[in-house]
C-alpha atoms as a PDB file:
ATOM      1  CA  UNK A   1       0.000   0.000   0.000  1.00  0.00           C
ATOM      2  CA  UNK A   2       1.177   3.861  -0.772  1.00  0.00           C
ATOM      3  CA  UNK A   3       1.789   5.535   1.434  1.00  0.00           C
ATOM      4  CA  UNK A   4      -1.002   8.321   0.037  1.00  0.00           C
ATOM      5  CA  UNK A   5      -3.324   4.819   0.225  1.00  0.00           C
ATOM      6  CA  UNK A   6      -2.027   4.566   3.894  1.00  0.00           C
ATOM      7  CA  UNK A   7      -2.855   8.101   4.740  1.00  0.00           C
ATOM      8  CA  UNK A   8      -6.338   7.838   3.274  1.00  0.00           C
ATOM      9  CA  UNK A   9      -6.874   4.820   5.005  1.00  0.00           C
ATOM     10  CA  UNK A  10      -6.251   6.250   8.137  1.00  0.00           C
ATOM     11  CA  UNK A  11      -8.185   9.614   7.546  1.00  0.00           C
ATOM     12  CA  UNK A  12     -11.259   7.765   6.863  1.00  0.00           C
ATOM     13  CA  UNK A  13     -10.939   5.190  10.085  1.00  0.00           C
ATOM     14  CA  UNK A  14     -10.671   8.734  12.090  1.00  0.00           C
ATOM     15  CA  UNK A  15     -13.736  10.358  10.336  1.00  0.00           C
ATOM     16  CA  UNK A  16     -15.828   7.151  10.719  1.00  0.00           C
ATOM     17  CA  UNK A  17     -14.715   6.995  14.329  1.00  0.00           C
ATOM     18  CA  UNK A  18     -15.465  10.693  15.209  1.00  0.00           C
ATOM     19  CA  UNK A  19     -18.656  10.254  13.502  1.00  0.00           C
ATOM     20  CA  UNK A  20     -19.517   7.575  15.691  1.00  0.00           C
ATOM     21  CA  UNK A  21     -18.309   8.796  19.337  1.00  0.00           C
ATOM     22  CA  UNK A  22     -18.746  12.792  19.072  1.00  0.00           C
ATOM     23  CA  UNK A  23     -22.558  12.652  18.818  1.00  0.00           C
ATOM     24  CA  UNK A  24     -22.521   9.917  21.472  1.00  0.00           C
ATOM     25  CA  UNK A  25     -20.448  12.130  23.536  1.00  0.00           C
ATOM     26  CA  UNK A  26     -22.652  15.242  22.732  1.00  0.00           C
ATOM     27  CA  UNK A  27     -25.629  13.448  23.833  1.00  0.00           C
ATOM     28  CA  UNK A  28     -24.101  12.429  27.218  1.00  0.00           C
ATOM     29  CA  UNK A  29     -23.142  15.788  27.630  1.00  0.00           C
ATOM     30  CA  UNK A  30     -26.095  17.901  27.291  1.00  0.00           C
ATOM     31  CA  UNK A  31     -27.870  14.933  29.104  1.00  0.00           C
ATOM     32  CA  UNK A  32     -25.889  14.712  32.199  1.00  0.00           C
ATOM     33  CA  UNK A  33     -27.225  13.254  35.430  1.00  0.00           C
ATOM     34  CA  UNK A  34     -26.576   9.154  34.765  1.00  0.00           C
ATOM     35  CA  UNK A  35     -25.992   9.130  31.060  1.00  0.00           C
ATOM     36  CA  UNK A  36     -22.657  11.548  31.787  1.00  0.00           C
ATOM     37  CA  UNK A  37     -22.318   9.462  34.857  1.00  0.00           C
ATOM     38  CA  UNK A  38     -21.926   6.083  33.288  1.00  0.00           C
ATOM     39  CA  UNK A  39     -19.916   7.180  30.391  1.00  0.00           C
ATOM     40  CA  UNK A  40     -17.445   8.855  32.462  1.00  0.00           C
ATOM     41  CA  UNK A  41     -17.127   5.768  34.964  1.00  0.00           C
ATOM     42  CA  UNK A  42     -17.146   3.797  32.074  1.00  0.00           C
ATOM     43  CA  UNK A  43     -13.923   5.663  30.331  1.00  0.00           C
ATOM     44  CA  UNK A  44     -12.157   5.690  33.918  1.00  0.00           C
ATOM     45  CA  UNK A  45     -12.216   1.804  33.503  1.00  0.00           C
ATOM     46  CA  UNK A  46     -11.042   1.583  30.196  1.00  0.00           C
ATOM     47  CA  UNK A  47      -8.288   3.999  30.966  1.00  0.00           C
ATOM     48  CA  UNK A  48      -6.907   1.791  33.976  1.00  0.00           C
ATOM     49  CA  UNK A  49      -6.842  -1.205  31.601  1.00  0.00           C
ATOM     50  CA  UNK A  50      -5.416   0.469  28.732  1.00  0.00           C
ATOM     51  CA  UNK A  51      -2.737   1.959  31.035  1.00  0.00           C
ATOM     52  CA  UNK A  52      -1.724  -1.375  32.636  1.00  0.00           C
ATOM     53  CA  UNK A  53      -1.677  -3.484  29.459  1.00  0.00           C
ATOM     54  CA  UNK A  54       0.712  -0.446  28.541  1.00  0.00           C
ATOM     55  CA  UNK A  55       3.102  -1.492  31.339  1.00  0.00           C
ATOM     56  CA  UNK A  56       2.064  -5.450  31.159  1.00  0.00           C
ATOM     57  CA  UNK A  57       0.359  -5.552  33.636  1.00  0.00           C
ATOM     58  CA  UNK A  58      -1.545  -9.127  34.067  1.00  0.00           C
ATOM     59  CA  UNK A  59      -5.312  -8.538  34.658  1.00  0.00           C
ATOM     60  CA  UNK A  60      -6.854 -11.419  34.703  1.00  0.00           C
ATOM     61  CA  UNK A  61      -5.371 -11.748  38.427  1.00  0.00           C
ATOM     62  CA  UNK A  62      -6.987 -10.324  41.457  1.00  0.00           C
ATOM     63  CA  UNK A  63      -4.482  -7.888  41.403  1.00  0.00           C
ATOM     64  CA  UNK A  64      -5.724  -7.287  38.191  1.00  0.00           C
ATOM     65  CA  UNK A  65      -9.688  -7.035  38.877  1.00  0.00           C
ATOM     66  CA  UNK A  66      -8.699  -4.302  41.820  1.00  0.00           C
ATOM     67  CA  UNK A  67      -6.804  -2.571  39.780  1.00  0.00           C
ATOM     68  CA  UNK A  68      -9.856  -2.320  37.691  1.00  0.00           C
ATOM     69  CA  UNK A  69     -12.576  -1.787  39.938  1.00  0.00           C
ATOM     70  CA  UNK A  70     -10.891   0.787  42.270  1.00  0.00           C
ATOM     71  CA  UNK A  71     -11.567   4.303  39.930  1.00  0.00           C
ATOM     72  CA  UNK A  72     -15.363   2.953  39.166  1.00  0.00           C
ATOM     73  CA  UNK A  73     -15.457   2.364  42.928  1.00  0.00           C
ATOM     74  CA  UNK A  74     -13.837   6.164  43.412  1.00  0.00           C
ATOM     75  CA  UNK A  75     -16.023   7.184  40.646  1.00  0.00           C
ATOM     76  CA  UNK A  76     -19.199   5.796  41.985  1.00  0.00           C
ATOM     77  CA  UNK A  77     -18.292   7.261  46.038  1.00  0.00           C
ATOM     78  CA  UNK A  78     -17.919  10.838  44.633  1.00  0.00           C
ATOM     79  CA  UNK A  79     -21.383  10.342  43.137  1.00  0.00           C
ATOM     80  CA  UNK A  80     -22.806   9.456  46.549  1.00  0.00           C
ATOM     81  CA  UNK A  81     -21.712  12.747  47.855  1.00  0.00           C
ATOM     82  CA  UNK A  82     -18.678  11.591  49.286  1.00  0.00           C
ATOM     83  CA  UNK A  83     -16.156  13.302  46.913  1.00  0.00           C
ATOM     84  CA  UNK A  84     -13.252  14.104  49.874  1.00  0.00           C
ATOM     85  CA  UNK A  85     -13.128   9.881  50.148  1.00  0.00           C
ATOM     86  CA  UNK A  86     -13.248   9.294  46.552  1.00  0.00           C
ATOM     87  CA  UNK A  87     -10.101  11.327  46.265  1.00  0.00           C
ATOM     88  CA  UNK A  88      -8.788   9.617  48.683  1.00  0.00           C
ATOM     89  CA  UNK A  89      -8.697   6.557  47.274  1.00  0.00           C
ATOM     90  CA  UNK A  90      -5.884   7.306  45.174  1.00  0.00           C
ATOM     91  CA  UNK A  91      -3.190   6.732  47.714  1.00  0.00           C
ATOM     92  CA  UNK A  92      -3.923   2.681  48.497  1.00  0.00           C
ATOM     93  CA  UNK A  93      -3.048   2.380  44.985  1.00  0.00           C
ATOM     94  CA  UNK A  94       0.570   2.834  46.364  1.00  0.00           C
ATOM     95  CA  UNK A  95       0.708  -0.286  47.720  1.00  0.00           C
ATOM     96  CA  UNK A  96       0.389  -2.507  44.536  1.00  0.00           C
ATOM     97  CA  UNK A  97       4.124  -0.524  42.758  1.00  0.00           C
ATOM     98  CA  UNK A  98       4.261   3.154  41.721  1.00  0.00           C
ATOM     99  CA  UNK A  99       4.109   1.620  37.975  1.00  0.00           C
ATOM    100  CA  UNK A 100       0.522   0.045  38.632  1.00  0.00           C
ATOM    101  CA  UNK A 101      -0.730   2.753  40.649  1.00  0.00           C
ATOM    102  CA  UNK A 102       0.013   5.484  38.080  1.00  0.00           C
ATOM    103  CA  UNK A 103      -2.872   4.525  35.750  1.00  0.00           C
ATOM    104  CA  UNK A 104      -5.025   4.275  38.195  1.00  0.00           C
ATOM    105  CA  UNK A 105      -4.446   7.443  39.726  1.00  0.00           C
ATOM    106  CA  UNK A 106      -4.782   9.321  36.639  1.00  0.00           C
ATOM    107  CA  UNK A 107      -8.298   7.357  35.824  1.00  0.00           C
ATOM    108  CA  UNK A 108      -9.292   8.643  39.423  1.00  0.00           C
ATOM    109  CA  UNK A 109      -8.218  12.507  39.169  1.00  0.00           C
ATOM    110  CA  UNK A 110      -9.061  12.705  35.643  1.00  0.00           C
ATOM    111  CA  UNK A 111     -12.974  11.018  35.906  1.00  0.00           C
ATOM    112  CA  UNK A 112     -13.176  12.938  39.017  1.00  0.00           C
ATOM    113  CA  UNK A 113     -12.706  15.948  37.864  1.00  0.00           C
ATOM    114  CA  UNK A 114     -14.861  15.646  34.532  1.00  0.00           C
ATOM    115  CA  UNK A 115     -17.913  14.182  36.948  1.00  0.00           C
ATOM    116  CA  UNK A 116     -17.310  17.305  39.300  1.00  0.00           C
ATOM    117  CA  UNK A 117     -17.162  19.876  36.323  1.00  0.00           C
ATOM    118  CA  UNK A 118     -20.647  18.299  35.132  1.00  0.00           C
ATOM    119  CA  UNK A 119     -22.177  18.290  38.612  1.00  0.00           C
ATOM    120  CA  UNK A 120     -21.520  21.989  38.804  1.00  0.00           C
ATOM    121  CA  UNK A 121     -24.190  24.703  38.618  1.00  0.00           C
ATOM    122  CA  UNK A 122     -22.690  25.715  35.024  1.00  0.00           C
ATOM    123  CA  UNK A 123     -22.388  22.265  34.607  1.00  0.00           C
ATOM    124  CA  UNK A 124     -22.965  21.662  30.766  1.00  0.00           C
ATOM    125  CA  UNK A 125     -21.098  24.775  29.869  1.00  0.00           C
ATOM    126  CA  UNK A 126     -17.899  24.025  32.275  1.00  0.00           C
ATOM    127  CA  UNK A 127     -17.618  20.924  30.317  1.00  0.00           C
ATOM    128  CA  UNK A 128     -18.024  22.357  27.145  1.00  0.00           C
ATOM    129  CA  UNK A 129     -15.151  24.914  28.063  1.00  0.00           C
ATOM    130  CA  UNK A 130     -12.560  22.635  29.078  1.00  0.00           C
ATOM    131  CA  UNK A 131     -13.427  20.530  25.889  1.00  0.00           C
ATOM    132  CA  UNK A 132     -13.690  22.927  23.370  1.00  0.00           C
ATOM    133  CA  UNK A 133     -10.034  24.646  24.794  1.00  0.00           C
ATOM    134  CA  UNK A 134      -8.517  21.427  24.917  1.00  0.00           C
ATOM    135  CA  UNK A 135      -9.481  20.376  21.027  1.00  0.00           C
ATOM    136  CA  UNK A 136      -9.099  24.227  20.088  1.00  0.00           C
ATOM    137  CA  UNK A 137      -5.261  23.728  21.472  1.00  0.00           C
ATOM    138  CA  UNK A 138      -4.857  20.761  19.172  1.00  0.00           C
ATOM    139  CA  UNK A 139      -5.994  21.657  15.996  1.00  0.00           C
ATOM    140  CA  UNK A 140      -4.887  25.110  16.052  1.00  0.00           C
ATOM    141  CA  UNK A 141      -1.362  24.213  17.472  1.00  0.00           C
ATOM    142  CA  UNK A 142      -1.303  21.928  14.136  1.00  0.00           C
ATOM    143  CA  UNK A 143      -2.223  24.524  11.867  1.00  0.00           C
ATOM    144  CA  UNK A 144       0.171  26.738  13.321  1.00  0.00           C
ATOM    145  CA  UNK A 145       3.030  24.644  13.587  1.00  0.00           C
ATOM    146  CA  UNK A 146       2.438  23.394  10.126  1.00  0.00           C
ATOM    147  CA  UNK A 147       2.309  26.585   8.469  1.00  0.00           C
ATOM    148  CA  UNK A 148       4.893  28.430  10.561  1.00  0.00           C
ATOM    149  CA  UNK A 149       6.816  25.689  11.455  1.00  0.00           C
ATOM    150  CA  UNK A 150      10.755  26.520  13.465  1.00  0.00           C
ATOM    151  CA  UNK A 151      12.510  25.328  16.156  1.00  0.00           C
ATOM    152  CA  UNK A 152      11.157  22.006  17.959  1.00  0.00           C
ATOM    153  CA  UNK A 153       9.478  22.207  21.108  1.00  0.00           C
ATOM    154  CA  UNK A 154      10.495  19.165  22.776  1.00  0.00           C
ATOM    155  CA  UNK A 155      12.444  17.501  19.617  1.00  0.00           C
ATOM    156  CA  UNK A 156      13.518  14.189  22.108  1.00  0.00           C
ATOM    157  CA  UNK A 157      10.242  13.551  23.634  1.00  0.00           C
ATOM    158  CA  UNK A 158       7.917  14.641  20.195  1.00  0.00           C
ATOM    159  CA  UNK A 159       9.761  15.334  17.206  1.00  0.00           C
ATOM    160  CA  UNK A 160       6.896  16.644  15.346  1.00  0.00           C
ATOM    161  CA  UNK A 161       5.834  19.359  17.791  1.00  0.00           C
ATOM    162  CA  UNK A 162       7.145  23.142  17.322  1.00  0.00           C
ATOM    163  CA  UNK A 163       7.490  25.930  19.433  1.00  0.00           C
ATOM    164  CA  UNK A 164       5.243  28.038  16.762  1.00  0.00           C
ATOM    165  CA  UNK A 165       2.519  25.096  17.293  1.00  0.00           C
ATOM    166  CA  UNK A 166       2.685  25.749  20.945  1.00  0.00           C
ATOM    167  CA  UNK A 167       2.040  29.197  20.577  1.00  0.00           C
ATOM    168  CA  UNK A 168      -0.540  28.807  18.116  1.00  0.00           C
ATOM    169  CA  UNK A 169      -2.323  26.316  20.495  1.00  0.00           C
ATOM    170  CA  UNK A 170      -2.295  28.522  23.422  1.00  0.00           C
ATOM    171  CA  UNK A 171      -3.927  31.952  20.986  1.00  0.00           C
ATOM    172  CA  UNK A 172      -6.322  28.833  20.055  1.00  0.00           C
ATOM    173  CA  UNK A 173      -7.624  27.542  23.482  1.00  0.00           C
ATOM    174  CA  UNK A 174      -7.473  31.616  24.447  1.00  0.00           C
ATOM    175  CA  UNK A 175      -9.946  32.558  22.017  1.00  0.00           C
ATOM    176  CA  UNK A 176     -11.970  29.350  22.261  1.00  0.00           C
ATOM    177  CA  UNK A 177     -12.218  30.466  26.106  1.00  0.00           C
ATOM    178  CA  UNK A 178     -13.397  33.732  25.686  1.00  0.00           C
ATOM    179  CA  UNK A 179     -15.966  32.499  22.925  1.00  0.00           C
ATOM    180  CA  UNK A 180     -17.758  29.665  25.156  1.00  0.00           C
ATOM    181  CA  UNK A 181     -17.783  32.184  28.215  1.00  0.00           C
ATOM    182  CA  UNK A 182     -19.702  34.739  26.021  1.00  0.00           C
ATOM    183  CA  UNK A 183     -21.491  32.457  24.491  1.00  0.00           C
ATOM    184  CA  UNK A 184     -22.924  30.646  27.937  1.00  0.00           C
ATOM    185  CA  UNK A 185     -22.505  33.811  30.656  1.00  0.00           C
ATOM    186  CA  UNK A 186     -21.847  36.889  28.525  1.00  0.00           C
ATOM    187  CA  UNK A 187     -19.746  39.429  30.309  1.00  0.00           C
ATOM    188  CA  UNK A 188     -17.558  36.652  31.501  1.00  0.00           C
ATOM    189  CA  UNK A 189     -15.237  36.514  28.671  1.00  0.00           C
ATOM    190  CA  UNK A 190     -12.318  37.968  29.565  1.00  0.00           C
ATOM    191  CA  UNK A 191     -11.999  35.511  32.838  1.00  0.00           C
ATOM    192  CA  UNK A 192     -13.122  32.734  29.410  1.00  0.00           C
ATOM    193  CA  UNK A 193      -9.892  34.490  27.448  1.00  0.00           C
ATOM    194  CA  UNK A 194      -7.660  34.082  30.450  1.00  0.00           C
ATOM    195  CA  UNK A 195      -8.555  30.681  31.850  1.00  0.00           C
ATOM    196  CA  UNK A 196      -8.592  29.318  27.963  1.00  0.00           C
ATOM    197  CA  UNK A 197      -4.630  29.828  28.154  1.00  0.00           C
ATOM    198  CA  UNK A 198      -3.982  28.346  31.589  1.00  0.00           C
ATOM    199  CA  UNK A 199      -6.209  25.279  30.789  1.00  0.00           C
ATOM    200  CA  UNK A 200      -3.799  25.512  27.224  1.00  0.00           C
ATOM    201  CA  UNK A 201      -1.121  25.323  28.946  1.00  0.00           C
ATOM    202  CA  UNK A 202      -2.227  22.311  30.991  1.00  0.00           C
ATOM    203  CA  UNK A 203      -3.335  20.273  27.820  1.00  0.00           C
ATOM    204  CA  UNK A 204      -0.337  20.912  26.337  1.00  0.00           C
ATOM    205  CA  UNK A 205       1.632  19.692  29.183  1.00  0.00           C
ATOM    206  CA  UNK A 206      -0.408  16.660  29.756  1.00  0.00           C
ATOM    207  CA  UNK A 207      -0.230  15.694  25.634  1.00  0.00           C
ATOM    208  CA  UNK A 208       4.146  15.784  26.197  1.00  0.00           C
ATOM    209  CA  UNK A 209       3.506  13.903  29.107  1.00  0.00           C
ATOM    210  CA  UNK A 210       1.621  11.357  27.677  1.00  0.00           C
ATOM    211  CA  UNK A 211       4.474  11.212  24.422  1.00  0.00           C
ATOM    212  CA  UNK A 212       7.004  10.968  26.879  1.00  0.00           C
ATOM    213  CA  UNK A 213       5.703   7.945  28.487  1.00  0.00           C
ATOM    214  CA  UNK A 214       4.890   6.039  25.562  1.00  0.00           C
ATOM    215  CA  UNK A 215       8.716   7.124  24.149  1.00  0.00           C
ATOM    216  CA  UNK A 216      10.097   5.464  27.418  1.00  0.00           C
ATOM    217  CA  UNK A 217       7.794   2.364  26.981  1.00  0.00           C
ATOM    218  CA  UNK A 218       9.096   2.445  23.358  1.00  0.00           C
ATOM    219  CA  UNK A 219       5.339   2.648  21.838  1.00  0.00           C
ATOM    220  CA  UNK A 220       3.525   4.379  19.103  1.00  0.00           C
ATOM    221  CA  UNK A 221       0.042   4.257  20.778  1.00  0.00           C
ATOM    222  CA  UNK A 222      -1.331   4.078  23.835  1.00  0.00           C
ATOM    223  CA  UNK A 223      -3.863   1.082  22.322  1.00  0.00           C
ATOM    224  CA  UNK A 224      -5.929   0.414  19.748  1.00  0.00           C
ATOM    225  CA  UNK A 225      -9.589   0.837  21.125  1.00  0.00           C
ATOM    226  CA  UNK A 226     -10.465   4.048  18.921  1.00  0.00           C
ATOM    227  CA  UNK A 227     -10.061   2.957  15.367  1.00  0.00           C
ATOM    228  CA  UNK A 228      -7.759   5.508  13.217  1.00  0.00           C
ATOM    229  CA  UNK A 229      -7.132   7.557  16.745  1.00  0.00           C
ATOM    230  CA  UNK A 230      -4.918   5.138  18.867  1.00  0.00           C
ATOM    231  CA  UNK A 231      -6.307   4.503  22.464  1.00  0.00           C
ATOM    232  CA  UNK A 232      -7.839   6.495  25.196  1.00  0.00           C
ATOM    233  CA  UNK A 233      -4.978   8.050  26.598  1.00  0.00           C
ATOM    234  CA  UNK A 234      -3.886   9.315  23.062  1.00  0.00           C
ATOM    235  CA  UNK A 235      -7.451  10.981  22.836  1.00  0.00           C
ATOM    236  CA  UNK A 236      -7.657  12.274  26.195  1.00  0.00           C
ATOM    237  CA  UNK A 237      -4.264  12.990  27.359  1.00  0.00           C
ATOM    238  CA  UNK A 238      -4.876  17.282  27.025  1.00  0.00           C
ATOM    239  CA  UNK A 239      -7.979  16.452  28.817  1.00  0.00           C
ATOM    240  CA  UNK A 240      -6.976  14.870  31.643  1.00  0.00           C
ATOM    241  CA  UNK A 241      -4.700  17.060  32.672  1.00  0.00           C
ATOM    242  CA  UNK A 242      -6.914  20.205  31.887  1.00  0.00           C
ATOM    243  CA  UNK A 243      -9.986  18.911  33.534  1.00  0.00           C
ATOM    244  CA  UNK A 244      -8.022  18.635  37.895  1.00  0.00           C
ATOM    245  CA  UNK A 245      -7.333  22.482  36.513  1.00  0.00           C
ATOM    246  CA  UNK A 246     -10.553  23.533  35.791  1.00  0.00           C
ATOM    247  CA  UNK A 247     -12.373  21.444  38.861  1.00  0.00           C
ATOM    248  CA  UNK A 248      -9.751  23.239  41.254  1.00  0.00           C
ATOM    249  CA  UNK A 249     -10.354  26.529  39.554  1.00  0.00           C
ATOM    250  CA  UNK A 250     -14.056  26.035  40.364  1.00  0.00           C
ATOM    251  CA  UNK A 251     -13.915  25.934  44.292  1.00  0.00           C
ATOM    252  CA  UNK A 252     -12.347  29.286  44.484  1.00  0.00           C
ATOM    253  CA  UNK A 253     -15.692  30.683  42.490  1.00  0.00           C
ATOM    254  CA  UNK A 254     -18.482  29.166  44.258  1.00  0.00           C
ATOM    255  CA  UNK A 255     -21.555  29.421  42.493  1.00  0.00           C
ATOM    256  CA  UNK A 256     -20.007  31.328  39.655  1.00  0.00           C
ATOM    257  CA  UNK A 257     -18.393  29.782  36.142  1.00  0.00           C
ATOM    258  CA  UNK A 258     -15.340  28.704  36.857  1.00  0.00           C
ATOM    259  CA  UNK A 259     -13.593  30.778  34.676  1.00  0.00           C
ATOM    260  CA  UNK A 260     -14.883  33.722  36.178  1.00  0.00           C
ATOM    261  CA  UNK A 261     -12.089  36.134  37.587  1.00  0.00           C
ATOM    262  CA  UNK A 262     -14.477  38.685  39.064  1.00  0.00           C
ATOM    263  CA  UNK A 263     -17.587  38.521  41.263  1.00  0.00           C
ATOM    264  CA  UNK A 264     -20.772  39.229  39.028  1.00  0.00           C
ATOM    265  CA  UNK A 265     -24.382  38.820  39.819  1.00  0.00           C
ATOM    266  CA  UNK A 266     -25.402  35.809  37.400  1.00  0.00           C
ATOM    267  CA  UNK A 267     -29.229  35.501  37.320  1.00  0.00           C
ATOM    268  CA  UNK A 268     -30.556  33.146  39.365  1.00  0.00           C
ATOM    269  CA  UNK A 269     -32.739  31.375  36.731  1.00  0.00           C
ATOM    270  CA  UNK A 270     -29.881  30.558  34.294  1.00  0.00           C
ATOM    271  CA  UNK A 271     -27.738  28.950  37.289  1.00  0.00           C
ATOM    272  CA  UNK A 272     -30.625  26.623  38.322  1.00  0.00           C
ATOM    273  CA  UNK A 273     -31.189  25.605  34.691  1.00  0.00           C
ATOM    274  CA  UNK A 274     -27.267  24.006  34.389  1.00  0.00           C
ATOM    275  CA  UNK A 275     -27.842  21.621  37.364  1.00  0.00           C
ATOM    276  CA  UNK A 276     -28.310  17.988  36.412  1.00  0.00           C
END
């Protein structure tokens, strides 16, 4: 096969994918309550077993099974209420090897956070921020580094990422920021503009982290569960580590967005229509 073949080949297992799992995600989304619920608990699972068949990790065991069950167990305390034990939870993990704990710990932090962000009185629209800054990172960081090109980022841990692309992606999650804030709580989009870089930042950081790993454990991809995308953790990596930002960034704001900077009357009626 050509390598043009190849290409197409690929392009069309990633458009057939994305047309199967973005409306499915959009529906979850704007549903919330235990449609959101399940499909985050269920992703936190799937994370802790691509993550230890990463490292060869045997999980068919009852080792194995713990490993497992302990995020849907986290997952399934915070929704109970009891959020302070959920997170928690991460630290036992300890005792089974840094190596099988770190999987674990970043299906517990990560789910956490995404359930708490949904849970929230803005709940649909914190979501939607963190998503839409974390894809508006990627793509325009691509675009950017593509037509601008220069010197390499981070040439030993991705090769492919510039420091032009960086830049690009943080102007992108920026102004992806400020549009969802003004789009959900108008007059908030200068906090949107501002938090849109910091959670840029973030997914940035979290996407070399996740390329660094896989470089150390001598992989291309994290798995093969998303046709034409790789596995979870090559999805999601921006994600997860923009998400714990944006869920801490929301208890210093109350009942307010979280990417509000400023204290501003928000009417009452819009607030109680975001709960689940």
């Amino acid at each position: 096969m050509s390598s043009a073949s190849a290409r197409w080949s690929d392009l069309r297992l990633r458009l057939l994918s994305a047309a199967v799992l973005v409306p499915i995600a959009a529906f979850c989304i704007w549903r919330g309550g235990l449609v959101y619920d399940a499909l985050i608990l269920l992703a936190m699972f799937g994370l802790v077993w691509e993550g230890e068949t990463l490292i060869r990790q045997p999980l068919k065991t009852w080792r194995g099974g713990l490993l497992l069950a302990w995020p849907v167990i986290a997952g399934l305390a915070a929704l109970k209420g009891e959020w302070s034990a959920a997170f928690w939870m991460i630290w036992p993990t300890l005792i089974f090897g840094f190596p099988a704990s770190v999987p674990v710990i970043i299906a517990i932090i990560g789910g956490l956070s995404l359930l708490w962000l949904r849970h929230l009185p803005f709940g649909m629209a914190s979501v939607l921020f963190v998503l839409s800054v974390v894809i508006a990172s990627d793509s325009f960081a691509y675009l950017t580094g593509r037509v601008f090109g220069g010197p390499k980022l981070a040439p030993s841990i991705s090769p492919g990422k510039t420091r032009s692309g960086a830049i690009g992606g943080l102007l992108g999650a920026s102004l992806a920021g400020g549009l969802v804030a003004w789009l959900a709580v108008p007059g908030t989009q200068i906090g949107g503009l501002i938090c849109g870089a910091v959670l840029g930042i973030f997914s940035q950081s979290g996407d070399l982290l996740e390329s660094a790993a896989k470089r150390r454990l001598g992989v291309k991809d994290s798995g093969r569960l998303i046709p034409g995308h790789g596995g979870l953790l090559d999805r999601f990596d921006g994600l997860l580590a923009a998400a714990p930002a944006a869920a801490l960034l929301s208890l210093a704001v109350a009942t307010q967005p979280f990417w509000s900077i400023l204290p501003a009357h928000l009417p009452t009626s819009y607030g109680s229509s975001s709960h689940d």
